[in-house]
C-alpha atoms as a PDB file:
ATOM      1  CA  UNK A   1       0.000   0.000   0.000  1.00  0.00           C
ATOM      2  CA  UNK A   2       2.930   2.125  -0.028  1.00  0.00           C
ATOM      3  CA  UNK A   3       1.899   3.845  -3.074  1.00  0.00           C
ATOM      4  CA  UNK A   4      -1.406   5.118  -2.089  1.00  0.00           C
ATOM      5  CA  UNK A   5      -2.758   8.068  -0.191  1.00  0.00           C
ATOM      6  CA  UNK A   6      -2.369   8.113   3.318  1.00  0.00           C
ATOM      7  CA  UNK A   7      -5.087   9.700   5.814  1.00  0.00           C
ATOM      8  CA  UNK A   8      -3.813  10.868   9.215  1.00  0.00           C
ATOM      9  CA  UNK A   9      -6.002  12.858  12.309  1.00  0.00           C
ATOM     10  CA  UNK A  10      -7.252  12.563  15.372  1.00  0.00           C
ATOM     11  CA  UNK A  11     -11.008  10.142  16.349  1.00  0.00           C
ATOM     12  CA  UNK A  12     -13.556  12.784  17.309  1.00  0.00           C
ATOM     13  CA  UNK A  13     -16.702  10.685  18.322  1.00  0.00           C
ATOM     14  CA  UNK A  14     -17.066   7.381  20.743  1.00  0.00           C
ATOM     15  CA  UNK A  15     -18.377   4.563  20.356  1.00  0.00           C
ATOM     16  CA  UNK A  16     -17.395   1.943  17.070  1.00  0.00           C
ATOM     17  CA  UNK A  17     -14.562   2.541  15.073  1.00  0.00           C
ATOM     18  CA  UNK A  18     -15.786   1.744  12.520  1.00  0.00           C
ATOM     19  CA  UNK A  19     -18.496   4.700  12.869  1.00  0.00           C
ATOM     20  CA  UNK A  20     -15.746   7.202  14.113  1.00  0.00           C
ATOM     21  CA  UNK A  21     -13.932   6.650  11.203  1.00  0.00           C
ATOM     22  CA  UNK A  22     -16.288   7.138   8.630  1.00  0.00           C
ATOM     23  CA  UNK A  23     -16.928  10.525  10.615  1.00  0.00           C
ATOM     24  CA  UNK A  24     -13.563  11.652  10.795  1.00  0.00           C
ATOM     25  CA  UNK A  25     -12.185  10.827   7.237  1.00  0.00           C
ATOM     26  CA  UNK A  26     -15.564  11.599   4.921  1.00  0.00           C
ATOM     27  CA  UNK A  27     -15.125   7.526   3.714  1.00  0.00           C
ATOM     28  CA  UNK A  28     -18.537   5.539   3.418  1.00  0.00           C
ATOM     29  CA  UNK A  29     -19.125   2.929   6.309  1.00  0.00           C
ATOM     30  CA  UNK A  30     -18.675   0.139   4.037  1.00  0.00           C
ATOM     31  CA  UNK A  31     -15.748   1.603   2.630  1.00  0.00           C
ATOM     32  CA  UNK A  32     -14.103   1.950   6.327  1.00  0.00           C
ATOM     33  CA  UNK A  33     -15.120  -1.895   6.786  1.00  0.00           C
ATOM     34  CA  UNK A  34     -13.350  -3.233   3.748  1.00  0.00           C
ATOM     35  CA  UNK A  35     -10.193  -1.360   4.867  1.00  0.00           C
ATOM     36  CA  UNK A  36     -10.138  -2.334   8.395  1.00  0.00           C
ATOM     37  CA  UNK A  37     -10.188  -6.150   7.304  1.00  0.00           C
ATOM     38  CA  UNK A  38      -7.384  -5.474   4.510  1.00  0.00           C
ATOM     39  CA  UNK A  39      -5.463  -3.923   7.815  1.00  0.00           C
ATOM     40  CA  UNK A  40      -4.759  -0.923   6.568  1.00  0.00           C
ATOM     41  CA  UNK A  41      -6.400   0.785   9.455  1.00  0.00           C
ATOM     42  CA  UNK A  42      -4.062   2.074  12.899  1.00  0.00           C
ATOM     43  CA  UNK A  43      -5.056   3.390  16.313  1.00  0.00           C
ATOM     44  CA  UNK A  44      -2.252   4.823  17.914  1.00  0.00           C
ATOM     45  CA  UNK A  45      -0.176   3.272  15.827  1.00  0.00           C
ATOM     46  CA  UNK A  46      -1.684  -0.508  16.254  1.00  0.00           C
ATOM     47  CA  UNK A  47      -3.119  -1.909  13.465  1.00  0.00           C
ATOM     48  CA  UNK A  48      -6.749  -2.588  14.379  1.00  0.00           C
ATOM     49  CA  UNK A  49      -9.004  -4.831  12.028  1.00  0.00           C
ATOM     50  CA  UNK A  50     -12.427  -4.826  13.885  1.00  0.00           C
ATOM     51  CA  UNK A  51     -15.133  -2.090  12.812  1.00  0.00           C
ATOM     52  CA  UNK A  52     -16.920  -2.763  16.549  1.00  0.00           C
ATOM     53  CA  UNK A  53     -13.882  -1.795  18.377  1.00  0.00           C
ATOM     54  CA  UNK A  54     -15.081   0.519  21.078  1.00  0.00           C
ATOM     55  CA  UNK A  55     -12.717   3.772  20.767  1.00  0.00           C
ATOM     56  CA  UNK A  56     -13.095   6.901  23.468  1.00  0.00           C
ATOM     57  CA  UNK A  57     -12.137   9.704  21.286  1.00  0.00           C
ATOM     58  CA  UNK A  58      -9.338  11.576  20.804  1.00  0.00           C
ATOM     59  CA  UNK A  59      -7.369   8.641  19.361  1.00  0.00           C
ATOM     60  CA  UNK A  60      -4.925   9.089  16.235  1.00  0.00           C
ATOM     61  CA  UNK A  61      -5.400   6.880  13.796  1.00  0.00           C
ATOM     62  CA  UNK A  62      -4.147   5.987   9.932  1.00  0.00           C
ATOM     63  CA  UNK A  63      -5.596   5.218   7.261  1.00  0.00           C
ATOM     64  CA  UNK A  64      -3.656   3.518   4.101  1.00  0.00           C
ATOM     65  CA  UNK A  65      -5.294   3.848   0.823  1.00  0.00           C
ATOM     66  CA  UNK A  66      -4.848   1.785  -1.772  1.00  0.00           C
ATOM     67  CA  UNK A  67      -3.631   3.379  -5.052  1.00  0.00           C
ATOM     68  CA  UNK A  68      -7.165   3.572  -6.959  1.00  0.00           C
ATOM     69  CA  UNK A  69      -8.379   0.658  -9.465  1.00  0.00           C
ATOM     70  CA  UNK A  70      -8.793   2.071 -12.695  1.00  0.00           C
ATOM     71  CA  UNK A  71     -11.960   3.390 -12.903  1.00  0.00           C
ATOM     72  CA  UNK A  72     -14.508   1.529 -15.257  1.00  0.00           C
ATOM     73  CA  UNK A  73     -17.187   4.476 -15.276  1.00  0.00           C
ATOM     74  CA  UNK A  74     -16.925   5.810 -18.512  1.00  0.00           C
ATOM     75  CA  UNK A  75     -16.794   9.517 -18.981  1.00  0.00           C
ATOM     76  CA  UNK A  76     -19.473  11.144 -20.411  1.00  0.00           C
ATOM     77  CA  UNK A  77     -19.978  14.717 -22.294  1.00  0.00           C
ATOM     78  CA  UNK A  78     -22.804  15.893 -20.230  1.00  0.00           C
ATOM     79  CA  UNK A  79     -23.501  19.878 -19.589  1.00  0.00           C
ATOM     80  CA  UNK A  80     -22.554  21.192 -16.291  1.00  0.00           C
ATOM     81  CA  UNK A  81     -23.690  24.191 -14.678  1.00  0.00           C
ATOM     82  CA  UNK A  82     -20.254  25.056 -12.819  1.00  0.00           C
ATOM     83  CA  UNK A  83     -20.320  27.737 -10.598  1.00  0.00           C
ATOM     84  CA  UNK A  84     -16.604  27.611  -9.404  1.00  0.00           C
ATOM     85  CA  UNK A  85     -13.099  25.621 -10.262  1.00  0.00           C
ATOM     86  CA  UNK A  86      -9.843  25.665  -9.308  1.00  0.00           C
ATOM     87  CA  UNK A  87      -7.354  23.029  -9.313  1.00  0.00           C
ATOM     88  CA  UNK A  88      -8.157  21.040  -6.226  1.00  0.00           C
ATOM     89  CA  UNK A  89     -11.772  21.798  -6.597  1.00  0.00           C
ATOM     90  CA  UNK A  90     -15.657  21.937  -8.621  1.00  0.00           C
ATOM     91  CA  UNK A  91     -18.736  23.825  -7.678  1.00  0.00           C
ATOM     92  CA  UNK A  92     -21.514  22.609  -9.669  1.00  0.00           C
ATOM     93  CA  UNK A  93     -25.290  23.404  -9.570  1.00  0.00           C
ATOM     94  CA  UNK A  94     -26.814  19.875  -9.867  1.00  0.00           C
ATOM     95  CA  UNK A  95     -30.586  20.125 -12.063  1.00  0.00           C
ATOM     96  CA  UNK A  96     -33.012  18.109  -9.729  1.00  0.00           C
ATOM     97  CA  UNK A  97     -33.114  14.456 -11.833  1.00  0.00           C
ATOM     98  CA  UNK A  98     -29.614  14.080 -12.240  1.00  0.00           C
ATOM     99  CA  UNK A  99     -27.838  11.440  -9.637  1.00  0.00           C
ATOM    100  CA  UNK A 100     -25.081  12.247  -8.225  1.00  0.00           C
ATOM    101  CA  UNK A 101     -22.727   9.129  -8.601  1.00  0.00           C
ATOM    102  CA  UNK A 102     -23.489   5.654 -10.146  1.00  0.00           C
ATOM    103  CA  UNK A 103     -25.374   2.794  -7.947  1.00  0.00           C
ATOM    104  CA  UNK A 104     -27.569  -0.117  -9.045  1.00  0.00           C
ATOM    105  CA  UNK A 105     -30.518   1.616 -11.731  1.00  0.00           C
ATOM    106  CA  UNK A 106     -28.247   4.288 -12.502  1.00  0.00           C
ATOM    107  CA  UNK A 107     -24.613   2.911 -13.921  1.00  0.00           C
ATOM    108  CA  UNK A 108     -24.792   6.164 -16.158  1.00  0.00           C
ATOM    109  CA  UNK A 109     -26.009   9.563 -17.116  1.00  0.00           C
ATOM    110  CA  UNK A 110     -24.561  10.706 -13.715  1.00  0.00           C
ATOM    111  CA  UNK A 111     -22.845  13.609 -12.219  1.00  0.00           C
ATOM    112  CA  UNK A 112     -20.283  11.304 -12.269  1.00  0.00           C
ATOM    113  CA  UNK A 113     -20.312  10.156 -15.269  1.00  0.00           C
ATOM    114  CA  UNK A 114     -19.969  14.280 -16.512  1.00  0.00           C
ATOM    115  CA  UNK A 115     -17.609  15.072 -14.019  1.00  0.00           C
ATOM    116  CA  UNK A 116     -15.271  12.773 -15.501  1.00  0.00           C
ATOM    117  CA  UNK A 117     -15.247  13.993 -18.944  1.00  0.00           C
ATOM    118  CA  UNK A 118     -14.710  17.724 -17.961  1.00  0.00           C
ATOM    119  CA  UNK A 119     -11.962  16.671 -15.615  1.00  0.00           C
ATOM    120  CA  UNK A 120     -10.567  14.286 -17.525  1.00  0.00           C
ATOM    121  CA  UNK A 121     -10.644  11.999 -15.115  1.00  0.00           C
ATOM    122  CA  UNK A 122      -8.628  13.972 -12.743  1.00  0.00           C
ATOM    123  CA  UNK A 123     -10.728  13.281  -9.300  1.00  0.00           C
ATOM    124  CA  UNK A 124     -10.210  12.702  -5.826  1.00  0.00           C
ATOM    125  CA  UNK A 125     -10.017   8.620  -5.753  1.00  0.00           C
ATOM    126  CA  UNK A 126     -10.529   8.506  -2.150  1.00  0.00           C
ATOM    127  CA  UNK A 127     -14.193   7.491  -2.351  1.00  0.00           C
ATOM    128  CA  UNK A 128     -13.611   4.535  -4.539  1.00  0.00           C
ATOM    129  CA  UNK A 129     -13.957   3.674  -8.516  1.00  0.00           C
ATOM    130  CA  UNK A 130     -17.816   4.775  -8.507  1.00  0.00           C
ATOM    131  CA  UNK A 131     -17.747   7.521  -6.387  1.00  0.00           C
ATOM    132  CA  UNK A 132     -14.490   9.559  -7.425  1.00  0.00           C
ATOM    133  CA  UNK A 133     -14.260  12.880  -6.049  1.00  0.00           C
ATOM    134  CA  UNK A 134     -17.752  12.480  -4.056  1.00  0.00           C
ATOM    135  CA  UNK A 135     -17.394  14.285  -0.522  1.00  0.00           C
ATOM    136  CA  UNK A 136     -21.153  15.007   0.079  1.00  0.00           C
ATOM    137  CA  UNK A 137     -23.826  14.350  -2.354  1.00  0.00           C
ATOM    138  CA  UNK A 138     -27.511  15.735  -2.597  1.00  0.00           C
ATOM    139  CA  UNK A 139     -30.652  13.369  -3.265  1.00  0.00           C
ATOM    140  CA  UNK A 140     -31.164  12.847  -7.131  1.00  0.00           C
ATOM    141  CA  UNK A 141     -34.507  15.089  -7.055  1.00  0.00           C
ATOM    142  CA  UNK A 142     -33.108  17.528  -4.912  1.00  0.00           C
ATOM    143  CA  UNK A 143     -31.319  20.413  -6.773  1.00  0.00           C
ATOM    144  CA  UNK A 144     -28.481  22.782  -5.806  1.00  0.00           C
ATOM    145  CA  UNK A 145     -25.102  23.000  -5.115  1.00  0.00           C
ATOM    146  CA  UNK A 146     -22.321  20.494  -4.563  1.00  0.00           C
ATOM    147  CA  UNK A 147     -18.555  20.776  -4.257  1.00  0.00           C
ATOM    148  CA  UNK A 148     -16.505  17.678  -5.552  1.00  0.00           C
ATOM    149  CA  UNK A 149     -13.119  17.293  -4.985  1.00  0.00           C
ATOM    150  CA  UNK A 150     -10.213  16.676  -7.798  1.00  0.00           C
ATOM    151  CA  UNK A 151      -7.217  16.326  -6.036  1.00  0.00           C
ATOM    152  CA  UNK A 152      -7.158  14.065  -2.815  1.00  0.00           C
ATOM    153  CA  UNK A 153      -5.903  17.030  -0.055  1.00  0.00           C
ATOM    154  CA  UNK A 154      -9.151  18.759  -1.354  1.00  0.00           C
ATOM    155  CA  UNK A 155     -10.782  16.007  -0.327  1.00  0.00           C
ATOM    156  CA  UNK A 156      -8.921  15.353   3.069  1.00  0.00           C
ATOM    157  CA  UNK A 157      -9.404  18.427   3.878  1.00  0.00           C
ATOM    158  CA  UNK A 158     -12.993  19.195   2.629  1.00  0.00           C
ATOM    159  CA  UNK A 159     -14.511  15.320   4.536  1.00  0.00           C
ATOM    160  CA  UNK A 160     -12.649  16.552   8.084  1.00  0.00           C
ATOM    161  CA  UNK A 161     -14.949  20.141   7.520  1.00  0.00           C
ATOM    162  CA  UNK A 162     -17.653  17.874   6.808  1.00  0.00           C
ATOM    163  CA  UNK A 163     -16.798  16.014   9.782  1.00  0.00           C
ATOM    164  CA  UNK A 164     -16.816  18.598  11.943  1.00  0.00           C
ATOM    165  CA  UNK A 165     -20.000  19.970  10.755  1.00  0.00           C
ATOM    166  CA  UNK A 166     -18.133  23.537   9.831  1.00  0.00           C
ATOM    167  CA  UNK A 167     -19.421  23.364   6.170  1.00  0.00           C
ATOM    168  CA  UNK A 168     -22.437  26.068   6.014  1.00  0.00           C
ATOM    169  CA  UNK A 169     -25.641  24.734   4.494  1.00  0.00           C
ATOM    170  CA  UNK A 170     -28.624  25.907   3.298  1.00  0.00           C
ATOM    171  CA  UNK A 171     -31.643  24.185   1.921  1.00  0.00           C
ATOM    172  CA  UNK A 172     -34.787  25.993   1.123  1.00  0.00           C
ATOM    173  CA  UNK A 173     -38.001  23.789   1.129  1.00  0.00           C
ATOM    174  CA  UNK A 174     -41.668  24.448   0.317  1.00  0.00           C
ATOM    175  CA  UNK A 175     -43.904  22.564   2.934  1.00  0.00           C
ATOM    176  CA  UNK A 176     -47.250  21.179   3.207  1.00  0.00           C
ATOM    177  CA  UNK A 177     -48.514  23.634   5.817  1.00  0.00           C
ATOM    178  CA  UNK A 178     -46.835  25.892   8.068  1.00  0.00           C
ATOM    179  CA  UNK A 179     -44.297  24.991  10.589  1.00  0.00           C
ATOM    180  CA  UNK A 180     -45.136  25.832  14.575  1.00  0.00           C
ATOM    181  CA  UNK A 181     -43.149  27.355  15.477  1.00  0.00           C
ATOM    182  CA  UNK A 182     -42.108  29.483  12.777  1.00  0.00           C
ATOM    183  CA  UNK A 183     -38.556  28.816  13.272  1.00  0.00           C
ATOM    184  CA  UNK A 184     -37.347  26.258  15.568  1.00  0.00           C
ATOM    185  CA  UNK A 185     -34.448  23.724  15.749  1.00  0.00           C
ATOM    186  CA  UNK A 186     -35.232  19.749  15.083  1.00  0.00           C
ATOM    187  CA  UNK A 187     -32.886  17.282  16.712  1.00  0.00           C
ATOM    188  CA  UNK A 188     -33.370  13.566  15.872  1.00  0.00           C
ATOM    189  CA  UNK A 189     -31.422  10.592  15.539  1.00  0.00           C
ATOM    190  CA  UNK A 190     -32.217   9.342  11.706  1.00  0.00           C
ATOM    191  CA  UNK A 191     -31.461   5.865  10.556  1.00  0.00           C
ATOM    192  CA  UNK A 192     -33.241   3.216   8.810  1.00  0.00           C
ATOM    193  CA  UNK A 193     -37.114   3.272   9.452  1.00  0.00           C
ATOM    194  CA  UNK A 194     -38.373  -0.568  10.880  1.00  0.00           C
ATOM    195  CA  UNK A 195     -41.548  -0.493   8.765  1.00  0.00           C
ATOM    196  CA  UNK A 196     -39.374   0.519   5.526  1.00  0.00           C
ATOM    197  CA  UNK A 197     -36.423  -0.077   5.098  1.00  0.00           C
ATOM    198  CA  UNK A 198     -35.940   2.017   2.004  1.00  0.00           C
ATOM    199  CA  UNK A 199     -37.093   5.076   3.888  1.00  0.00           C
ATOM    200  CA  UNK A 200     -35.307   6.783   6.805  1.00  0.00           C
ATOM    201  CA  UNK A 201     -36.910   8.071  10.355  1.00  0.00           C
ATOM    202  CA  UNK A 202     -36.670   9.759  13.142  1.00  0.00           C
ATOM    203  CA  UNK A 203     -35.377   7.398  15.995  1.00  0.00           C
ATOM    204  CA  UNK A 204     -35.852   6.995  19.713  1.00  0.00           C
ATOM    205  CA  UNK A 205     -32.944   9.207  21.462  1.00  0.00           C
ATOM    206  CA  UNK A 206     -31.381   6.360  22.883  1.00  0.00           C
ATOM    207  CA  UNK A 207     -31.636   3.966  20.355  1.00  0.00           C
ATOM    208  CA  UNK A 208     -28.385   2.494  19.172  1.00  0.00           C
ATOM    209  CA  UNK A 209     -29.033   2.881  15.525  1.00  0.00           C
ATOM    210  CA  UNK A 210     -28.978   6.001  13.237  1.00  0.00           C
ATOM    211  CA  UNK A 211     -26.959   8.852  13.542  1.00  0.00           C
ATOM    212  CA  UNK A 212     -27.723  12.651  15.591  1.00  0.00           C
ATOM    213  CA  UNK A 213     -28.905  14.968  13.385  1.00  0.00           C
ATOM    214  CA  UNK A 214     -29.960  18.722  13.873  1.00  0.00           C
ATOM    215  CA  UNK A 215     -31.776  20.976  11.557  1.00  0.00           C
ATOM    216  CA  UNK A 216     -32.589  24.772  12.309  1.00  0.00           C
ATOM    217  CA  UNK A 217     -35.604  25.919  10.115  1.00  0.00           C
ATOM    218  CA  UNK A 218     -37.094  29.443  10.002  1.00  0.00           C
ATOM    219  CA  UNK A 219     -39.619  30.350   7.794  1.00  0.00           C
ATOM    220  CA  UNK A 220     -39.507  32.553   5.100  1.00  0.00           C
ATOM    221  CA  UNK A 221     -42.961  33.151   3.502  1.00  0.00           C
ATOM    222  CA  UNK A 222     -46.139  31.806   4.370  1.00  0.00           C
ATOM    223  CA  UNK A 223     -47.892  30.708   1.341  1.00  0.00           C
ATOM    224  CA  UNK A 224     -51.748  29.218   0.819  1.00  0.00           C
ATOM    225  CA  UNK A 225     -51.426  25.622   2.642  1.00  0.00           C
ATOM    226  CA  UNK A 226     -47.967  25.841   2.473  1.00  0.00           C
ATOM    227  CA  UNK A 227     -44.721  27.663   3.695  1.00  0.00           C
ATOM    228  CA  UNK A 228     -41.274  28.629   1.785  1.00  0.00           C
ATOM    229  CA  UNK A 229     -39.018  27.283   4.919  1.00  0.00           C
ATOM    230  CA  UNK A 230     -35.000  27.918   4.737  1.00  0.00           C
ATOM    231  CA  UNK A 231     -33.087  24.814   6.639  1.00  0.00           C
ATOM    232  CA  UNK A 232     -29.547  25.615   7.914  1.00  0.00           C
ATOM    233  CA  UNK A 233     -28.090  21.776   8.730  1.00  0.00           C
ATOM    234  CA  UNK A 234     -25.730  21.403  11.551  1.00  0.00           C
ATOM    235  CA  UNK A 235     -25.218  17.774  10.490  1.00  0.00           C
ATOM    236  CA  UNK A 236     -25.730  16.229   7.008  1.00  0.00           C
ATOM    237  CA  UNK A 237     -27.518  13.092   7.362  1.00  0.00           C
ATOM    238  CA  UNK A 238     -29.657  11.072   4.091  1.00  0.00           C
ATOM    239  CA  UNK A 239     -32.973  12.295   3.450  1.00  0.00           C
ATOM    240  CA  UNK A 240     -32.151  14.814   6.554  1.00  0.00           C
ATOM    241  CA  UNK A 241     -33.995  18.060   5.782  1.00  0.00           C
ATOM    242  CA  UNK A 242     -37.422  15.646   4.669  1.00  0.00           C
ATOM    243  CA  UNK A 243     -37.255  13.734   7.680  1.00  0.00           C
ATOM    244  CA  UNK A 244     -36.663  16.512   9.642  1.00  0.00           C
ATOM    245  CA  UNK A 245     -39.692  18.561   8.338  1.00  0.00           C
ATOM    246  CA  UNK A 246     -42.015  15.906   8.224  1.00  0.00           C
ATOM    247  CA  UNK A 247     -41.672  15.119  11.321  1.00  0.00           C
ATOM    248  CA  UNK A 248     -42.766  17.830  12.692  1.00  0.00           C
ATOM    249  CA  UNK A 249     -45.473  17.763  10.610  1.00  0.00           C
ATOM    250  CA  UNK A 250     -44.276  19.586   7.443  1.00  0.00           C
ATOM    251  CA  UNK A 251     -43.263  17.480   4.748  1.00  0.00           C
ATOM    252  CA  UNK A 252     -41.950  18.813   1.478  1.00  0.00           C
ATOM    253  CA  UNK A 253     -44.519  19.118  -1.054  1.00  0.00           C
ATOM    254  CA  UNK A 254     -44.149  16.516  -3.651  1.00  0.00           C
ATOM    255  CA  UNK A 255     -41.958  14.130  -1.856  1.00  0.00           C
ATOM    256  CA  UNK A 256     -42.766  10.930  -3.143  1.00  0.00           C
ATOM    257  CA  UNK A 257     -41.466   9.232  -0.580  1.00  0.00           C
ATOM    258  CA  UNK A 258     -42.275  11.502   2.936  1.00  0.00           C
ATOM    259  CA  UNK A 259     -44.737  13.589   1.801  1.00  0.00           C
ATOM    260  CA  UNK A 260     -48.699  14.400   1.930  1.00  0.00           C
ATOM    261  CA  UNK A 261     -49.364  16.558  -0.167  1.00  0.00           C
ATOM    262  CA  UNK A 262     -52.541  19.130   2.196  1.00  0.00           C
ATOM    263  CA  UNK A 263     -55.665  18.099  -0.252  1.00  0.00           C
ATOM    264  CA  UNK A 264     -56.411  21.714  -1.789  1.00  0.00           C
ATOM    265  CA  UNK A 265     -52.767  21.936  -3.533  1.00  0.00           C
ATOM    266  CA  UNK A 266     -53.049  18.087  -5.128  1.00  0.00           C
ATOM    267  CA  UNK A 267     -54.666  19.320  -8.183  1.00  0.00           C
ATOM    268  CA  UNK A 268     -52.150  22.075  -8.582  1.00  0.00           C
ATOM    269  CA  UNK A 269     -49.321  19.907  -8.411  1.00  0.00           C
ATOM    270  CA  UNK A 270     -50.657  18.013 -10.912  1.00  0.00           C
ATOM    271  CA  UNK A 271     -51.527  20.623 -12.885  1.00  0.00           C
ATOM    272  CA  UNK A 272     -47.449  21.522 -12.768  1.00  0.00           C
ATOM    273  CA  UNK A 273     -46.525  17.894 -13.750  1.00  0.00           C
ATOM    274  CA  UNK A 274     -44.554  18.762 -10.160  1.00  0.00           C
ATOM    275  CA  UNK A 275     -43.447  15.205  -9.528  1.00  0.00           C
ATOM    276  CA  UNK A 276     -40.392  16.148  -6.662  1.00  0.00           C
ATOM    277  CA  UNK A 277     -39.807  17.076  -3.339  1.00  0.00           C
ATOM    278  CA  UNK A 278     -39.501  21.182  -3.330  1.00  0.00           C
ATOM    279  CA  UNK A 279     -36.187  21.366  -2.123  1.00  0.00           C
ATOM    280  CA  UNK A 280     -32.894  23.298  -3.477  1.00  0.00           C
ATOM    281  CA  UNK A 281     -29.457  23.622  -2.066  1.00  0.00           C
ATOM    282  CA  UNK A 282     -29.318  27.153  -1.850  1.00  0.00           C
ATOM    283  CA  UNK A 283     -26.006  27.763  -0.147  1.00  0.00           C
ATOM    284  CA  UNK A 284     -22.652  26.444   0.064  1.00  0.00           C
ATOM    285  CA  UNK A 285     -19.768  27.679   2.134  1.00  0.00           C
ATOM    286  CA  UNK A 286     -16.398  26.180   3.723  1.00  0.00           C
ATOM    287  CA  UNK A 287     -12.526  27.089   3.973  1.00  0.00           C
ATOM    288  CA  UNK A 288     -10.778  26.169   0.604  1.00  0.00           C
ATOM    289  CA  UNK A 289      -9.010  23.171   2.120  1.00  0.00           C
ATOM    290  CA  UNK A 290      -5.510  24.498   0.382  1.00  0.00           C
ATOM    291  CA  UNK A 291      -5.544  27.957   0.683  1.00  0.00           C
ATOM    292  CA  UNK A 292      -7.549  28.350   3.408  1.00  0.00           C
ATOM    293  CA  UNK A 293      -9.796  30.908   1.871  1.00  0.00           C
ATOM    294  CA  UNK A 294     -13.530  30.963   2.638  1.00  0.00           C
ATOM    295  CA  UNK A 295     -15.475  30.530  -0.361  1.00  0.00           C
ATOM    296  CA  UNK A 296     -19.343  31.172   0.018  1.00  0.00           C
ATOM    297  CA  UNK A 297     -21.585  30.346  -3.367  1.00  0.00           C
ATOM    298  CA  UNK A 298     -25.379  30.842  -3.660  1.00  0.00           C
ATOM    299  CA  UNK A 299     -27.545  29.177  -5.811  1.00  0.00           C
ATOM    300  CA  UNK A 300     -31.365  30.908  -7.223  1.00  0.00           C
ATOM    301  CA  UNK A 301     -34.849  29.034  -7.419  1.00  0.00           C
ATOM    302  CA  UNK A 302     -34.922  26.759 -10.055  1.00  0.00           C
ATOM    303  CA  UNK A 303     -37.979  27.516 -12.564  1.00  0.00           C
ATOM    304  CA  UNK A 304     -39.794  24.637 -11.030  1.00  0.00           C
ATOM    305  CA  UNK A 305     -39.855  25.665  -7.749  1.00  0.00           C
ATOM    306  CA  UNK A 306     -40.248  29.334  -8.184  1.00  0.00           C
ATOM    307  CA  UNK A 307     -43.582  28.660 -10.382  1.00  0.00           C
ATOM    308  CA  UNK A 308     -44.457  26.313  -7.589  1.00  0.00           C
ATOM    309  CA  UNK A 309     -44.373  29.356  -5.034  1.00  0.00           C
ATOM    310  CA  UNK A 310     -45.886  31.752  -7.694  1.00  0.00           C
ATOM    311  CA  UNK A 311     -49.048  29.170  -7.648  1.00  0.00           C
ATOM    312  CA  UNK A 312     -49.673  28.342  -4.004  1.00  0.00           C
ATOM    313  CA  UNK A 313     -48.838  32.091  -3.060  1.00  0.00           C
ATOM    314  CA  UNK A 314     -52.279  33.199  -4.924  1.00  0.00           C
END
């Protein structure tokens, strides 16, 4: 392994270590479990091979990379809405339908799959061979902005702000009714839901599944059944902003998955052909993980949404 990329720092959160890890280096779970049992995985300097090792916090650990496989995801010459690039990193407004990286159903078309061909293939390979580059990514229906990294400090250095929840986010959501309190802050663990497990949930506090998550909402604009809401997110969990909101009561108007849709808007939405959740990544900002500059980008309505709010505001 002595020719791959090496990932040094400090454990931040107790509990498994195969959990803290993940956490602390911006790697998937599974991707922390495959390199624990290949060994390239020390704690204080002791290789460690078991993702339920209980660690306290504070530990420093290592993480040996493996030089990346070549990557079979073939580049493709798909437009990009780029908002900012330098040589260690892209900006890129995402159009709600596109997927971020390939999976199962979507092996190409993707973000991906166009981030590769403007790049020329020059991408973090930290995530893997399918998700190259990947540091956060935003549901396929959900539009806004996304920073990928090309060059592997970016990413280093861009997963450990992640990490440490010092990325600033904002999401801005039309709901089914109006949140009470106007503004608030939702805290819930979110993980797998028991009846579904292709949705997510809100879990008990103490249950030993899922992972904390806090939204703060305030809303913006009270509209006829429904509310513009912006989301700041002090953690970035899947699904997090529509779990969040509909558990309070307020889930995104046409969310196909979370969502009820308040009866006197149905026909409207259908009259829009508006077949999404109303949700847009609306702001990005974070220290350039080389220079150390902060960058801050914001992102407009897209047409869908903004005819959405022109609608249900009359």
């Amino acid at each position: 392994m002595g020719d791959g990329e090496i990932i040094t720092g400090m454990l931040t959160t107790p509990g498994r270590l195969d959990k803290a890890l993940a956490e602390a280096t911006g790697l998937s779970r599974e991707r922390v479990k495959s390199l624990l049992g290949e060994g390239a995985v020390t704690i204080g300097g002791q290789i460690v091979a078991s993702g339920s090792a209980k660690v306290a916090g504070g530990e420093p650990f290592a993480v040996a990379l493996p030089p990346p496989a070549p990557l079979d995801t073939v580049a493709q010459d798909i437009p990009l809405d780029i908002v900012f690039e330098d040589e260690h990193l892209i900006v890129v407004e995402k159009p709600a339908g596109l997927v971020v990286h390939p999976a199962a159903g979507n092996l190409d078309g993707t973000l991906v799959n166009a981030l590769l061909h403007h790049c020329a293939g020059r991408l973090s390979g930290i995530n893997g061979t399918l998700r190259p580059g990947i540091v956060h990514r935003i549901d396929k229906d959900t539009s806004g902005l996304l920073v990928v990294a090309k060059s592997d400090v970016a990413h280093e250095g861009l997963a450990r702000q992640f990490a440490d929840h010092s990325i600033e986010r904002t999401y801005l959501a039309v709901t089914g009714g109006h949140p009470r309190p106007t503004e608030g802050r939702i805290e819930g663990r979110i993980g797998r839901s028991d009846a579904n497990r292709k949705k997510m949930a809100v879990l008990p506090d103490k249950s030993p599944r899922g992972k904390h998550a806090v939204t703060h909402y305030r809303t913006l604009r009270p509209l006829t059944h429904a509310a513009l809401v912006e989301c700041r997110l002090e953690t970035g969990r899947t699904h997090q902003v529509r779990v969040h909101l509909a558990s309070i009561g307020n889930p995104l108007l046409g969310d196909p998955v979370y969502g009820r849709t308040p009866a006197p808007l149905r026909p409207l939405l259908a009259e829009l052909d508006f077949r999404r959740q109303a949700l847009h990544a609306a702001s990005l900002g974070f220290a350039h993980p080389v220079t150390g500059n902060r960058l801050a980008f914001a992102s407009e309505l897209p047409a869908d949404m903004a005819e959405l709010i022109d609608r249900v505001a009359h």
